[in-house]
C-alpha atoms as a PDB file:
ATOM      1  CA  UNK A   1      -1.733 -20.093  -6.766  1.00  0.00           C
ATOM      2  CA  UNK A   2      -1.865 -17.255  -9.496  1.00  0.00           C
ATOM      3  CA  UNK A   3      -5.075 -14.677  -9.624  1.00  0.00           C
ATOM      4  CA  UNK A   4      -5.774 -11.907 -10.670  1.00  0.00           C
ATOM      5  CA  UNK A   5      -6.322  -8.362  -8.305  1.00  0.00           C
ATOM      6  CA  UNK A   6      -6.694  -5.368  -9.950  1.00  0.00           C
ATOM      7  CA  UNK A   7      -4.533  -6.466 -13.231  1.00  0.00           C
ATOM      8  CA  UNK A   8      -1.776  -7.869 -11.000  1.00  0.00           C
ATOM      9  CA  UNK A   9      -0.974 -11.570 -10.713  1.00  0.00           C
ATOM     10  CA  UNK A  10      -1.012 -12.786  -7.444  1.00  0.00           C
ATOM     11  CA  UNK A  11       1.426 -15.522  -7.430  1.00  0.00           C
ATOM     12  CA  UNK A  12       1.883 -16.950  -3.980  1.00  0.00           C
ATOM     13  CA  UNK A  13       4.838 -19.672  -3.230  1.00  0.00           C
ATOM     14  CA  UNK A  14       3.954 -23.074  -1.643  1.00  0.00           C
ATOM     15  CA  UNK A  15       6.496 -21.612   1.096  1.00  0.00           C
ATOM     16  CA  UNK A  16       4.960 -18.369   1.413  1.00  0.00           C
ATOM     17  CA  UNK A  17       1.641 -20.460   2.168  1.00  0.00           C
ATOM     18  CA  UNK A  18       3.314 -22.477   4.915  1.00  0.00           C
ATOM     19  CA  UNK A  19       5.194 -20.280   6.623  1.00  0.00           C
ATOM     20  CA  UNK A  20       1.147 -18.181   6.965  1.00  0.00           C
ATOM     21  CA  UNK A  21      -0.231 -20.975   8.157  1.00  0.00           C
ATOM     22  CA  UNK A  22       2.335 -21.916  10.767  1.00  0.00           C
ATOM     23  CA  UNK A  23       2.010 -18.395  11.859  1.00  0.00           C
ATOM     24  CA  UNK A  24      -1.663 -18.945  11.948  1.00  0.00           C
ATOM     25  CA  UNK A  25      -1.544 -22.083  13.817  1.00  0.00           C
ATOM     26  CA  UNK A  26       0.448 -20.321  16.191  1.00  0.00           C
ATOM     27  CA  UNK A  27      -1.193 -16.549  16.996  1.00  0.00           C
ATOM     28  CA  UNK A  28      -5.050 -17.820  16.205  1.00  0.00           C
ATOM     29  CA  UNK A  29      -5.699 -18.842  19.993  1.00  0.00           C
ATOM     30  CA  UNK A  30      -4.463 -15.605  21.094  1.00  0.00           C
ATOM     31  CA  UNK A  31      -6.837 -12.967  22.153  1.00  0.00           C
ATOM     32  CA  UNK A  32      -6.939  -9.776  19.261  1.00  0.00           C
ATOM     33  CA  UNK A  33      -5.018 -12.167  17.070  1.00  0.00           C
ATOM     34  CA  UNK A  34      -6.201 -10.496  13.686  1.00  0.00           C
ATOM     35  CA  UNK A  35      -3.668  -7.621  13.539  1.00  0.00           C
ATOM     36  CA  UNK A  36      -0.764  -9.875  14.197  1.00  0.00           C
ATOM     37  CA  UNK A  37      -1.528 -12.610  11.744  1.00  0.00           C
ATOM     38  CA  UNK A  38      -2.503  -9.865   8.862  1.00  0.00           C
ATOM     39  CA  UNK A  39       0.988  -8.066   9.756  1.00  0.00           C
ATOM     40  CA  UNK A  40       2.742 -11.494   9.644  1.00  0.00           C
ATOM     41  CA  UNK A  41       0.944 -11.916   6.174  1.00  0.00           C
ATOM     42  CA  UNK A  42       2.231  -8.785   4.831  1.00  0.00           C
ATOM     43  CA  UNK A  43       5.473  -9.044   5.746  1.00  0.00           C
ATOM     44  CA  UNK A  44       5.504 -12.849   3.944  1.00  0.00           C
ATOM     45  CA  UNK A  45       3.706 -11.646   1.199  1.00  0.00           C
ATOM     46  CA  UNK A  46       4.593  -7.595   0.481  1.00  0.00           C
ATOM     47  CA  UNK A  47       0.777  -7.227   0.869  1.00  0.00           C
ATOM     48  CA  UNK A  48      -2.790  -8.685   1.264  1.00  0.00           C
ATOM     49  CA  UNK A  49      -4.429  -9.779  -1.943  1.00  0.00           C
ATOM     50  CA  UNK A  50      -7.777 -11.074  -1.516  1.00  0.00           C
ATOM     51  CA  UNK A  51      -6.425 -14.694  -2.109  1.00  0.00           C
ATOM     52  CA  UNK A  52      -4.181 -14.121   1.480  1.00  0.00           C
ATOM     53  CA  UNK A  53      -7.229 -12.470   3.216  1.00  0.00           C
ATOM     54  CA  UNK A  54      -9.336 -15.425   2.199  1.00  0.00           C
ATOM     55  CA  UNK A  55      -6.378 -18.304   3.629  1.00  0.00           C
ATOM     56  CA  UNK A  56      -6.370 -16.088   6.730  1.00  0.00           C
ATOM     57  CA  UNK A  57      -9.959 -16.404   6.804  1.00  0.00           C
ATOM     58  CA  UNK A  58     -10.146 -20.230   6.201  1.00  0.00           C
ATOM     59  CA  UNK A  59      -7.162 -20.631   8.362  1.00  0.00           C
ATOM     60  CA  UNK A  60      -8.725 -19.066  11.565  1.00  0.00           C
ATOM     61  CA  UNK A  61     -12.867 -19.303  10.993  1.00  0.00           C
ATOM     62  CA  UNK A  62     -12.726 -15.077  10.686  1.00  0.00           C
ATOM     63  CA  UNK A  63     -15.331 -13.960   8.106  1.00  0.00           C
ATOM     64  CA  UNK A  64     -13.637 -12.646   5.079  1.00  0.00           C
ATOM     65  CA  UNK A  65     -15.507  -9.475   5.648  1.00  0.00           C
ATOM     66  CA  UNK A  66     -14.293  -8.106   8.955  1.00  0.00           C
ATOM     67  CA  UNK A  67     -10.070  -9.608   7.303  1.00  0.00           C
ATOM     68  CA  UNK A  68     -11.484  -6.822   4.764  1.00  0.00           C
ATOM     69  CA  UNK A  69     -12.680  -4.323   6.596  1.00  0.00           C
ATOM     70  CA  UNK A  70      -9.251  -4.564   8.751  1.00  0.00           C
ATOM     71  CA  UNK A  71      -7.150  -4.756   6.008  1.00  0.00           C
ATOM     72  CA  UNK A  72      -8.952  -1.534   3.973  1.00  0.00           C
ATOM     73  CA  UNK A  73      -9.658   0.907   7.365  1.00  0.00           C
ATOM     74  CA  UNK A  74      -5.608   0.293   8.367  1.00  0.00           C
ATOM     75  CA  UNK A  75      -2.908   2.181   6.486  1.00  0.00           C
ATOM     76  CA  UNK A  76      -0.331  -0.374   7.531  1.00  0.00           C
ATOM     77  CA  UNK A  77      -1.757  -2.503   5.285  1.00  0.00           C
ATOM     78  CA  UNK A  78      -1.578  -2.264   1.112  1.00  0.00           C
ATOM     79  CA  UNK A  79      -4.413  -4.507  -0.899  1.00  0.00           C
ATOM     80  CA  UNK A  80      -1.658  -3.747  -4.089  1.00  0.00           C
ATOM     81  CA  UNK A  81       1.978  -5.151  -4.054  1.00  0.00           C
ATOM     82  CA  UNK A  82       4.738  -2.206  -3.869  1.00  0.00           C
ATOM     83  CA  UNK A  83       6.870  -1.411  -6.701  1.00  0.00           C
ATOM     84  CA  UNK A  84      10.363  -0.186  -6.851  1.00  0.00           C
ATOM     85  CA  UNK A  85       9.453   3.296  -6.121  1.00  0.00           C
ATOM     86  CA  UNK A  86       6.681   3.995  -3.810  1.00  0.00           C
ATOM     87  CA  UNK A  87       5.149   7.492  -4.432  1.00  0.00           C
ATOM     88  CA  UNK A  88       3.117   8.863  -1.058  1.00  0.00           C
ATOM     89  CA  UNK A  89       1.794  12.115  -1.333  1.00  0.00           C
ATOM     90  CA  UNK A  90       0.105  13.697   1.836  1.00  0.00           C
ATOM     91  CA  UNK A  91      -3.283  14.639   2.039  1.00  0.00           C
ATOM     92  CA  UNK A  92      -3.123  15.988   5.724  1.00  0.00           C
ATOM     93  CA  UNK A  93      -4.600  19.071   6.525  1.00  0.00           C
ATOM     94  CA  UNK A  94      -1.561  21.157   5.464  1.00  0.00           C
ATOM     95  CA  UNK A  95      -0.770  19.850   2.677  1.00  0.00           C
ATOM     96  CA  UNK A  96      -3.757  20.018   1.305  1.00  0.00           C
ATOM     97  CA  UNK A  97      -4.729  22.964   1.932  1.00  0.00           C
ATOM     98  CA  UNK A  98      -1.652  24.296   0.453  1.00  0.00           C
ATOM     99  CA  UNK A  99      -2.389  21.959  -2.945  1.00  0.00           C
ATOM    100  CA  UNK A 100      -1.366  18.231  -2.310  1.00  0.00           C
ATOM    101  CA  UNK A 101      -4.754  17.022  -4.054  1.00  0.00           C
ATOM    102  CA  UNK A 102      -3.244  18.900  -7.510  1.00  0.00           C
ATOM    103  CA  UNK A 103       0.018  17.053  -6.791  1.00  0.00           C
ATOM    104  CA  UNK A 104      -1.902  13.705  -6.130  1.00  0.00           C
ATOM    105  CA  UNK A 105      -3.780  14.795  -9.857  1.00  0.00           C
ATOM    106  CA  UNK A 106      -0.549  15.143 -11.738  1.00  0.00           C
ATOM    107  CA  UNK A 107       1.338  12.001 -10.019  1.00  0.00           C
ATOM    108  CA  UNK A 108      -1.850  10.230 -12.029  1.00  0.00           C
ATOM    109  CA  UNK A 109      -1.943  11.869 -14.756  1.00  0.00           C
ATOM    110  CA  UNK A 110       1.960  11.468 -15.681  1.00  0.00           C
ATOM    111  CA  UNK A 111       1.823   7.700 -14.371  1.00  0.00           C
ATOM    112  CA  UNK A 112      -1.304   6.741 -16.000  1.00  0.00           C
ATOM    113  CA  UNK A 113      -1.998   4.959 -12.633  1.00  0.00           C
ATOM    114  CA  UNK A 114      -4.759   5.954 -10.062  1.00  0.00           C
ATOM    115  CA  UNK A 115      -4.334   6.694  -6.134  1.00  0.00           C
ATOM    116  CA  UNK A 116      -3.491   3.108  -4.467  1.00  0.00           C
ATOM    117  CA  UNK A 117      -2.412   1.615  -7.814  1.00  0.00           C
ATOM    118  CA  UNK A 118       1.127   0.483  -9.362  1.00  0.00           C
ATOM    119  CA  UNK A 119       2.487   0.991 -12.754  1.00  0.00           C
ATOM    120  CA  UNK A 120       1.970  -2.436 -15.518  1.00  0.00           C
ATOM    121  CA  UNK A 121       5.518  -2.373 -15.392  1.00  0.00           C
ATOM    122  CA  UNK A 122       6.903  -2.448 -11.907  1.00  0.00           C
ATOM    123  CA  UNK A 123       7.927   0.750 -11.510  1.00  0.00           C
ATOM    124  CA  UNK A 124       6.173   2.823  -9.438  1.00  0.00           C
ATOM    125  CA  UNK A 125       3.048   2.625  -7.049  1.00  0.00           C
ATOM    126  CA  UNK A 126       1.085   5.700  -5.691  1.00  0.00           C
ATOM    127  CA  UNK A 127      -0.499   6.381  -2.109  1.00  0.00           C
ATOM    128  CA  UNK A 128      -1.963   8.839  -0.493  1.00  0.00           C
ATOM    129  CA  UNK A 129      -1.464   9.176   3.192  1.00  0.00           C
ATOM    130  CA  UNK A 130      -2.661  11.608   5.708  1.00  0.00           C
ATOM    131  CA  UNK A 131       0.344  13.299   7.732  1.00  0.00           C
ATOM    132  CA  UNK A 132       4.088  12.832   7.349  1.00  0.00           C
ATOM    133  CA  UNK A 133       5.215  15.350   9.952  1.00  0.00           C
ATOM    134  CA  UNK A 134       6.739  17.550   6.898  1.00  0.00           C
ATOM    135  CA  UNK A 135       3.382  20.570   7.804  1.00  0.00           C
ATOM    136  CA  UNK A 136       6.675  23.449   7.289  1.00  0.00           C
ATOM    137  CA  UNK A 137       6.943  21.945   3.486  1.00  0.00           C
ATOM    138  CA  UNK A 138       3.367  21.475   2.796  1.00  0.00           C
ATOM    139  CA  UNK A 139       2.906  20.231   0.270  1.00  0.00           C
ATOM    140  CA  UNK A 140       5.193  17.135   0.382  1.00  0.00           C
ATOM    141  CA  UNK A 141       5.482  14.426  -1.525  1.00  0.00           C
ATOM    142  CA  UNK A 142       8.187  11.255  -1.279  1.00  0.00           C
ATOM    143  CA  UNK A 143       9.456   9.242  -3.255  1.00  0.00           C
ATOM    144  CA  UNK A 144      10.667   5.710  -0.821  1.00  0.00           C
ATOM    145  CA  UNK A 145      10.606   8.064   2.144  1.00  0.00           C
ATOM    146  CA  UNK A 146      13.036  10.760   0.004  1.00  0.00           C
ATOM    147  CA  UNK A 147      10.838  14.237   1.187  1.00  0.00           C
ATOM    148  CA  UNK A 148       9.873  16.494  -1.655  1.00  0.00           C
ATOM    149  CA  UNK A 149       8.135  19.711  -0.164  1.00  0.00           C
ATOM    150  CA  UNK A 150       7.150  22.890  -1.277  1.00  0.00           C
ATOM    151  CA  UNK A 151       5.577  21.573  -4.192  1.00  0.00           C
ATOM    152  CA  UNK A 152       3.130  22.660  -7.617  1.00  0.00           C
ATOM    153  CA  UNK A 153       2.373  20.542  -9.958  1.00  0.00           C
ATOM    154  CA  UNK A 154       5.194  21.591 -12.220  1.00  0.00           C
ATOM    155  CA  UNK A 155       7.786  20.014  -9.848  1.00  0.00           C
ATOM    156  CA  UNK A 156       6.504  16.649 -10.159  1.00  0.00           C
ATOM    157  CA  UNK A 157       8.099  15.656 -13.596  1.00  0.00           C
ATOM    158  CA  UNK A 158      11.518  16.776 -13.178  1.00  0.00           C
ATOM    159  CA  UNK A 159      10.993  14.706  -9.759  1.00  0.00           C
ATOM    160  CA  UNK A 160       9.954  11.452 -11.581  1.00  0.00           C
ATOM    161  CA  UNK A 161      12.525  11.524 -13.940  1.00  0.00           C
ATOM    162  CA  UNK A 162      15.091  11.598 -11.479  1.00  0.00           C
ATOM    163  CA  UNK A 163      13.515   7.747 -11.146  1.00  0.00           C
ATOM    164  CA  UNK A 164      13.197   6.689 -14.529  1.00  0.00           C
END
């Protein structure tokens, strides 16, 4: 299966498939079963493109619109696959009030990428999330959970070079 989502390929294996469905076939009776067969999902898959939302869907008679609306009001779950470095900044009260939406601005503007999107080649993918626990640093950044705090905008390319 190979589709497109936002410029990336969604390339699903024929094992990757089974393995869903055998999960499937095994949580959909349960009562709430949603959450654990979208978890399951990610963690076969790295994420949930629409073409795994829509098998989950078929799989267990849930409309495709409430698999959305789970898999988009949930942090836990990414729509985009992660790259080698994942870049959260924090957008929690502290942080931005002390300038993490200037940090979020420059993360884009260096990576040519927008919030929730990866780099065309592999590299890096960029999230905002609400609070890290980090409020003494504000504003923090990381880089696959490394904490950068304290931050301006100026800091952030000396910080992705360390990754390039």
């Amino acid at each position: 299966m190979a589709a497109t989502n936002q410029g990336v390929a969604f390339h699903g294996t024929p094992k990757q498939e089974a393995e869903l469905k055998q999960a499937i076939a095994e949580l959909k009776d349960t009562k709430g079963a949603l959450m654990p067969i979208m978890q399951k999902a990610q963690e076969i898959y790295g994420y949930l493109p629409i073409e795994v939302q829509t098998m989950i869907s078929n799989e267990t008679g849930i409309p495709l619109e409430k698999i959305y609306g789970v898999s988009t009001f949930y942090s836990q779950f990414a729509l985009q696959p992660k790259r080698k470095y994942q870049i959260s900044v924090c957008l929690g009260t502290a942080c931005y009030v002390k300038g993490s939406a200037a940090i979020l601005g420059k993360l884009e503007e260096l990576l040519g990428i927008s919030n929730g999107e990866c780099t065309p080649d592999g590299r890096f993918s960029l999230d905002s999330c609400r609070c890290v626990g980090a409020c003494g640093l504000a504003p923090v950044m990381m880089v696959n959970g490394e904490v950068y705090g304290r931050l301006v905008p100026d800091d952030v390319p000396a910080i992705l070079a360390k990754y390039q």
